[in-house]
N, C-alpha and C. Protein backbone atom coordinates (compact mmCIF):
# COMPACT_ATOMS: atom_id res chain seq x y z
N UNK A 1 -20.30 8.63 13.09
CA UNK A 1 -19.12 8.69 12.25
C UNK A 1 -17.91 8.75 13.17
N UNK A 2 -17.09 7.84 12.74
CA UNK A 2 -15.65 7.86 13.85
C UNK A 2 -14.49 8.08 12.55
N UNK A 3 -13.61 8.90 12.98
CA UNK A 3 -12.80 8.78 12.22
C UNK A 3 -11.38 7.73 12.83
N UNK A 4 -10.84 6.99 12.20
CA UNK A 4 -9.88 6.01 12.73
C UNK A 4 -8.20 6.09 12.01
N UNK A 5 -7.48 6.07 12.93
CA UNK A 5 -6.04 6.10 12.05
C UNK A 5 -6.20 4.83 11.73
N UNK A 6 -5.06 5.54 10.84
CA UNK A 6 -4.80 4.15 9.58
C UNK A 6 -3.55 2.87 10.92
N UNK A 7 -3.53 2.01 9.95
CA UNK A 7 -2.65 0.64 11.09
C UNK A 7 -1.19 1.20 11.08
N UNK A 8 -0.60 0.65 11.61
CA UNK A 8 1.09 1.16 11.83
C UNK A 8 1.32 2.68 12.30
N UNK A 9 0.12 3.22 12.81
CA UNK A 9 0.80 4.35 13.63
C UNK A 9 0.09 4.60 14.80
N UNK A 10 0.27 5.74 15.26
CA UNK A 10 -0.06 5.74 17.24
C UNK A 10 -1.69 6.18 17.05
N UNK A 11 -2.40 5.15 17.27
CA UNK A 11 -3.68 5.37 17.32
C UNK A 11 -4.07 6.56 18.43
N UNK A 12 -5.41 7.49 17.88
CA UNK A 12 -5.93 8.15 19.66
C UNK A 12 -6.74 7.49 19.82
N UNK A 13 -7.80 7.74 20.16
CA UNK A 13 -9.43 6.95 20.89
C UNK A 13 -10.01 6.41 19.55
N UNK A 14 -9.80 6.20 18.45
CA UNK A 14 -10.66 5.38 17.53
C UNK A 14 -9.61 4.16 17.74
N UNK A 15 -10.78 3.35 16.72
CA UNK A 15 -10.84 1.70 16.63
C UNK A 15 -9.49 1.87 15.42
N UNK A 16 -8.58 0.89 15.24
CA UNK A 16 -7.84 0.67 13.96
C UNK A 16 -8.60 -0.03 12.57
N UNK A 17 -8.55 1.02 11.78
CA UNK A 17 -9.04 0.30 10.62
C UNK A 17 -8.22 -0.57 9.77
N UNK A 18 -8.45 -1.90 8.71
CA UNK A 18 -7.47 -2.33 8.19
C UNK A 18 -7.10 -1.63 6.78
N UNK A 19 -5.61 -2.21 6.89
CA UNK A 19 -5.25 -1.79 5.83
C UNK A 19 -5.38 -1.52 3.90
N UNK A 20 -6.64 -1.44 3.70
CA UNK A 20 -7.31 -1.52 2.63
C UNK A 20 -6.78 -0.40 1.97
N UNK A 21 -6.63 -0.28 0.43
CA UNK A 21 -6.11 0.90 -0.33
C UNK A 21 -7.02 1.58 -0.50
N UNK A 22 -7.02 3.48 0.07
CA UNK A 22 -7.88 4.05 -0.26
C UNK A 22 -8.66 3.79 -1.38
N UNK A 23 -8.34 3.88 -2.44
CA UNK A 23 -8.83 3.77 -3.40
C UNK A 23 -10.38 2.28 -3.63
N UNK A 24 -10.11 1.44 -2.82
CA UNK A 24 -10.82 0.32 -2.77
C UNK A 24 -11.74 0.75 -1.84
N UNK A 25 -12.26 1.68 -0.80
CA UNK A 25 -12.66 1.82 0.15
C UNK A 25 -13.95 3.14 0.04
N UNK A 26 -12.80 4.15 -0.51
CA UNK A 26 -13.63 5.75 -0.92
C UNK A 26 -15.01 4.82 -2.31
N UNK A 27 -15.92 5.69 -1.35
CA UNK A 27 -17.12 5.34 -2.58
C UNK A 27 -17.17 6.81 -3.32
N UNK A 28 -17.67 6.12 -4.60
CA UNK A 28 -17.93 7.45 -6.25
C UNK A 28 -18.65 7.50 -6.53
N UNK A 29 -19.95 6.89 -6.04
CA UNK A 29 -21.36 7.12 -6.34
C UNK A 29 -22.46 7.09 -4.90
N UNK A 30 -23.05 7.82 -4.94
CA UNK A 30 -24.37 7.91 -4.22
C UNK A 30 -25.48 6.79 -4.51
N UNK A 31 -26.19 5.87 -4.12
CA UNK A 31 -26.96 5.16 -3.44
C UNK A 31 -28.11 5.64 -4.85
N UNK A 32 -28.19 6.78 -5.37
CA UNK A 32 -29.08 6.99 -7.08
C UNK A 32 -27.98 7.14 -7.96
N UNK A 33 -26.54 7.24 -7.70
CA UNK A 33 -25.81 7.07 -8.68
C UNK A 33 -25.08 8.34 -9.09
N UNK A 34 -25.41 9.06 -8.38
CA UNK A 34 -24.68 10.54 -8.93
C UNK A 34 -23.20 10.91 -8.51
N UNK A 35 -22.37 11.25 -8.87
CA UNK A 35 -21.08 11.43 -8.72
C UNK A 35 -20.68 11.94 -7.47
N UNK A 36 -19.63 11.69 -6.52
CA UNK A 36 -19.62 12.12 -5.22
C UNK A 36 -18.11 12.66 -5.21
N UNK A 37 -18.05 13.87 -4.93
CA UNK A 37 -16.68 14.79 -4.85
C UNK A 37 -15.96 14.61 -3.44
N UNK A 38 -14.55 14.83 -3.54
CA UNK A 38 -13.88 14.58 -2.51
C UNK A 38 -12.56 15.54 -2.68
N UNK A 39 -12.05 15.76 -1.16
CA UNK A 39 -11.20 16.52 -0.96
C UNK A 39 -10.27 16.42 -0.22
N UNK A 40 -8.93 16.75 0.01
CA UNK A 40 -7.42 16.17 0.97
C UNK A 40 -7.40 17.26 1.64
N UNK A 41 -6.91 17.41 3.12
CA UNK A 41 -6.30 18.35 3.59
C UNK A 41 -4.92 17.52 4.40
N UNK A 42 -3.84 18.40 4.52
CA UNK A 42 -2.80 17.84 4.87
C UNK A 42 -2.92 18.47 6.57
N UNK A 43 -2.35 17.89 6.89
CA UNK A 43 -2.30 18.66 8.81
C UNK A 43 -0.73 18.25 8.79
N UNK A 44 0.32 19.46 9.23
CA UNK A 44 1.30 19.00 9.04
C UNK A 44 2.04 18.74 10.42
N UNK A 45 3.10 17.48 10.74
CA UNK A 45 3.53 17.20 11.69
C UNK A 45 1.95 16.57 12.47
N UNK A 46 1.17 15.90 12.30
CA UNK A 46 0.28 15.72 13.04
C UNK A 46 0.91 14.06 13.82
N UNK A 47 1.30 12.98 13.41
CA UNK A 47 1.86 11.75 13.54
C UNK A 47 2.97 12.14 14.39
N UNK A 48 3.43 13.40 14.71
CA UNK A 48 4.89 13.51 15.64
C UNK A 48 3.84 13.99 16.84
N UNK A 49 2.87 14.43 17.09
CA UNK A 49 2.38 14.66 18.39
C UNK A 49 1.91 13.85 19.37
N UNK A 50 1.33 14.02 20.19
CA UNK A 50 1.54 12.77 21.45
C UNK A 50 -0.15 12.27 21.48
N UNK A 51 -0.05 11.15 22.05
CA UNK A 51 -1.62 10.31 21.29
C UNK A 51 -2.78 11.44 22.09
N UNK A 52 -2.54 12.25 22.98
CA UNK A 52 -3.35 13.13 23.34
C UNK A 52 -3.75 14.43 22.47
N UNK A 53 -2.61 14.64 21.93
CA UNK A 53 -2.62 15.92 20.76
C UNK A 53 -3.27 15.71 19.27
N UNK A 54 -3.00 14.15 19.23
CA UNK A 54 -3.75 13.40 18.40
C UNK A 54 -5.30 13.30 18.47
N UNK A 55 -5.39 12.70 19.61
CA UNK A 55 -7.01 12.61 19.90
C UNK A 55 -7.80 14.17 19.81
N UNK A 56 -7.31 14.80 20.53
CA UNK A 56 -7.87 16.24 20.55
C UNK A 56 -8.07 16.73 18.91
N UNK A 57 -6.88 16.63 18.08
CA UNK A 57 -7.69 16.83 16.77
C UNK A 57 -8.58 16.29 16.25
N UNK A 58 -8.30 14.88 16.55
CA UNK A 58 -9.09 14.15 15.74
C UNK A 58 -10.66 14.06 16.00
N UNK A 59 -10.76 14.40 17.87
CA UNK A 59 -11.99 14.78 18.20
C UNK A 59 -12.87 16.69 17.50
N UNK A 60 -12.02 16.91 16.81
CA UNK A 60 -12.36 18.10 16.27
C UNK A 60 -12.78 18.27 15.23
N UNK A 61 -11.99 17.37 14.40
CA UNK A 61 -12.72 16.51 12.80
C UNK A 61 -13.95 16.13 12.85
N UNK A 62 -13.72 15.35 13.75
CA UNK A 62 -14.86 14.42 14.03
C UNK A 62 -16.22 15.15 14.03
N UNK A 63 -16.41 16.12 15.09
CA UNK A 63 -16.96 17.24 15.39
C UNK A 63 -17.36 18.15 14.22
N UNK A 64 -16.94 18.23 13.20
CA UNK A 64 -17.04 19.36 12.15
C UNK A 64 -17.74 18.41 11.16
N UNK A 65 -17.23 17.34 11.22
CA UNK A 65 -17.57 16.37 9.96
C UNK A 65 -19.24 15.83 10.96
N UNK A 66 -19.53 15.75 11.57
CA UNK A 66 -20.99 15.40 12.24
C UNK A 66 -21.89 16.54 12.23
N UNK A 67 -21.39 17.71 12.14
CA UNK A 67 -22.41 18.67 11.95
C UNK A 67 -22.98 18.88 10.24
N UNK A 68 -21.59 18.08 9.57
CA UNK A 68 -22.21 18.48 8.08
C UNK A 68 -22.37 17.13 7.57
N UNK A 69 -23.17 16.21 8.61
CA UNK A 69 -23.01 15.01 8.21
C UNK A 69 -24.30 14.59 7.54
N UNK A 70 -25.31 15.24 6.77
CA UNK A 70 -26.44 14.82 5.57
C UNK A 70 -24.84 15.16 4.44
N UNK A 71 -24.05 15.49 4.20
CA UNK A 71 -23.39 15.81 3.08
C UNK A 71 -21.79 14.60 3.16
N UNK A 72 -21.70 14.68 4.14
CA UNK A 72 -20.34 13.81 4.29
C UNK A 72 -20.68 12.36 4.15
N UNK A 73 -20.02 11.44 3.25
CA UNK A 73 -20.23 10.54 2.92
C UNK A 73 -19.18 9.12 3.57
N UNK A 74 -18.01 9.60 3.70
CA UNK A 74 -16.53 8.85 4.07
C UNK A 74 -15.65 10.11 4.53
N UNK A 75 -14.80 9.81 5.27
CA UNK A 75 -13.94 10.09 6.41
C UNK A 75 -12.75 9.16 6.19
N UNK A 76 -11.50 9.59 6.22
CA UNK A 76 -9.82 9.24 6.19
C UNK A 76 -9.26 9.67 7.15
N UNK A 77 -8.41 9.04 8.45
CA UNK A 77 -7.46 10.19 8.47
C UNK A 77 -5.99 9.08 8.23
N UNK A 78 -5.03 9.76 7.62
CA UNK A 78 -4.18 8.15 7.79
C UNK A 78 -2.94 9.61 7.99
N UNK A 79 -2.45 9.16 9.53
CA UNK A 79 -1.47 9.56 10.24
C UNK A 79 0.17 8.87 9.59
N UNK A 80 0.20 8.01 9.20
CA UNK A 80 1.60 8.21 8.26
C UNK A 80 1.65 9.06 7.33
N UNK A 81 0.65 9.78 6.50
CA UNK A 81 0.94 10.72 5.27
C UNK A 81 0.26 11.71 6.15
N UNK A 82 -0.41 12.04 7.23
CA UNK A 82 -1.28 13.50 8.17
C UNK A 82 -2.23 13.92 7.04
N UNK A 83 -2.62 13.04 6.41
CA UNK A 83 -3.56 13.52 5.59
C UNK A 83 -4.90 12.80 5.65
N UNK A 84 -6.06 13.95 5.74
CA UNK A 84 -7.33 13.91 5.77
C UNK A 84 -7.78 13.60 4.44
N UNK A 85 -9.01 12.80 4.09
CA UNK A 85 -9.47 12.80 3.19
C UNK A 85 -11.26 12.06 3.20
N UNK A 86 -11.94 13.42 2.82
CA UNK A 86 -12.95 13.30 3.13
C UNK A 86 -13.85 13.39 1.37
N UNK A 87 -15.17 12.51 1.47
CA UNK A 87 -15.76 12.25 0.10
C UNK A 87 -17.41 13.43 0.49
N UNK A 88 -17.93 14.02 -0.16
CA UNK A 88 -19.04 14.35 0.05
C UNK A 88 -20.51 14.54 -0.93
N UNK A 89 -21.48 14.75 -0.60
CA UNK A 89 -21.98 14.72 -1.79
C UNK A 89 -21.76 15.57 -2.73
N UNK A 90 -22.83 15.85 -3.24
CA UNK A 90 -22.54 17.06 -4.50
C UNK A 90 -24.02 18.19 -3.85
N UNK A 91 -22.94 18.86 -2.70
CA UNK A 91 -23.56 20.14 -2.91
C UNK A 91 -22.94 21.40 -3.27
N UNK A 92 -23.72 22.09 -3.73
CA UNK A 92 -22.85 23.47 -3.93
C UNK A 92 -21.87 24.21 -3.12
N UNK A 93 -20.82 24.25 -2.87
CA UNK A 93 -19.60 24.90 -1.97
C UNK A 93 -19.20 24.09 -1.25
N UNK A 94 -19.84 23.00 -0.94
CA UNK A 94 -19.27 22.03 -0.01
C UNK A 94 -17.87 21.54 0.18
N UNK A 95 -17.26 21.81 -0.92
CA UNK A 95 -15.72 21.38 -1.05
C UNK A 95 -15.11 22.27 -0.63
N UNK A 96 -15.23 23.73 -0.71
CA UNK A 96 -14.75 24.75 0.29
C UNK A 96 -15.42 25.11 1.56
N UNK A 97 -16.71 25.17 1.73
CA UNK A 97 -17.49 25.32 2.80
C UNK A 97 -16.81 24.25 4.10
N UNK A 98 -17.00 22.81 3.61
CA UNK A 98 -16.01 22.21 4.93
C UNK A 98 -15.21 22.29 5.01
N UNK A 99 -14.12 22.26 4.06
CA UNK A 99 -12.20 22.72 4.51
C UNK A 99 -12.37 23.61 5.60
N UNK A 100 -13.30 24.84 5.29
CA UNK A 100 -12.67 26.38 5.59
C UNK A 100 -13.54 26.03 7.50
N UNK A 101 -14.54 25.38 7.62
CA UNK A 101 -14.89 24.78 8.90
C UNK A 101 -13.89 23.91 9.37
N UNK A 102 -13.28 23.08 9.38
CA UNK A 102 -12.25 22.26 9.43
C UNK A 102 -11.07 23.64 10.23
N UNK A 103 -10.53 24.17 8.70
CA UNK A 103 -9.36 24.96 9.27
C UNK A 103 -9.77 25.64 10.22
N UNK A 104 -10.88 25.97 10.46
CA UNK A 104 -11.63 26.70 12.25
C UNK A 104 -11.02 26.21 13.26
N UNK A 105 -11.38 25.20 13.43
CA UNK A 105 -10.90 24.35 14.15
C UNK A 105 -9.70 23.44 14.27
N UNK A 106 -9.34 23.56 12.78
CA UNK A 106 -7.83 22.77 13.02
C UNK A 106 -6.57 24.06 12.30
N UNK A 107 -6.55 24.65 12.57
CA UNK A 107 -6.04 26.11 11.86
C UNK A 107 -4.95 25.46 11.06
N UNK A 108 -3.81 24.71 11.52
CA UNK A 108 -2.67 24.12 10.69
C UNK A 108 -3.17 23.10 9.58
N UNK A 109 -4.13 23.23 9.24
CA UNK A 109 -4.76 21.58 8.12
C UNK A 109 -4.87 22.61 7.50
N UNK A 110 -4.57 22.18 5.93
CA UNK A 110 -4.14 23.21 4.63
C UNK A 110 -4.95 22.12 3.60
N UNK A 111 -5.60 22.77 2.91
CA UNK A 111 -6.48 22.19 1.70
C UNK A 111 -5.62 22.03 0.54
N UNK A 112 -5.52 20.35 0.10
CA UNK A 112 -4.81 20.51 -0.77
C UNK A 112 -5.63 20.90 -1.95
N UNK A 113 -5.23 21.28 -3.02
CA UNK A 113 -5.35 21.84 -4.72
C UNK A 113 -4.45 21.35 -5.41
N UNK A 114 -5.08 21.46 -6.88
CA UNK A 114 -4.46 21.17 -8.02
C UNK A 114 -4.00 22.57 -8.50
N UNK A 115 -2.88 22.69 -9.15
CA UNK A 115 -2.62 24.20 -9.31
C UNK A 115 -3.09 24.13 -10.72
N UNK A 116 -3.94 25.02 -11.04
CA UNK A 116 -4.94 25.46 -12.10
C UNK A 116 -3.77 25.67 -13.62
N UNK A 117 -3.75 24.20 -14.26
CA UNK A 117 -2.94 24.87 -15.95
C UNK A 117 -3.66 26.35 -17.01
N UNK A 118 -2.76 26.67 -17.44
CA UNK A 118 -3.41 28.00 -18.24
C UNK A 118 -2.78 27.61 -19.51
N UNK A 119 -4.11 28.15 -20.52
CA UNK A 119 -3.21 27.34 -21.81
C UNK A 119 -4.02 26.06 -22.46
């Protein structure tokens, strides 16, 4: 698994991927068909750091996302918005279980949420 910046910004050590709309790219089903959950984390100011400060995170992602990789399905990182976005299967906690591994290692990457309506 490599994670790759998106085109038009300062690549680190991955390959450039093309410009395809997330949306066309992230898969929603599993290989038997079952629904596959996904999650954003923002890393902020990550695109203003230097392609070394870059790589070093991104080698850290990388790293977190290969240890939980029977569950990780797709990998994002697109450095014009510093946002991560990763698809996984459907296991139990997994949607918090990797953020909160992630923020280990990347302490400034913040999980995005929907803020919960009441009512």
């Amino acid at each position: 698994m490599k994670i790759a910046p998106r085109p038009g910004t300062r690549p680190a050590t991955s390959a450039l991927l093309p410009a395809e709309p997330l949306w066309k790219r992230v898969p929603t089903r599993d290989a038997d068909g079952r629904a596959l959950s996904d999650f954003m984390m923002i890393i902020p100011r990550l695109r203003q750091r230097s392609r070394e400060e870059i790589a070093a995170v991104t080698d850290r992602i990388e790293a977190v996302l290969r240890r939980y990789g029977k569950a990780v399905v797709f990998a994002d990182l697109n450095l014009s918005l510093n946002l991560l976005w990763v698809t996984v299967r459907p296991v139990p906690g997994i949607c918090l279980e990797l953020p909160a591994a992630i923020k280990v290692y990347v302490p400034e990457a913040l999980l995005v949420a929907e803020r919960l309506r009441r009512g």
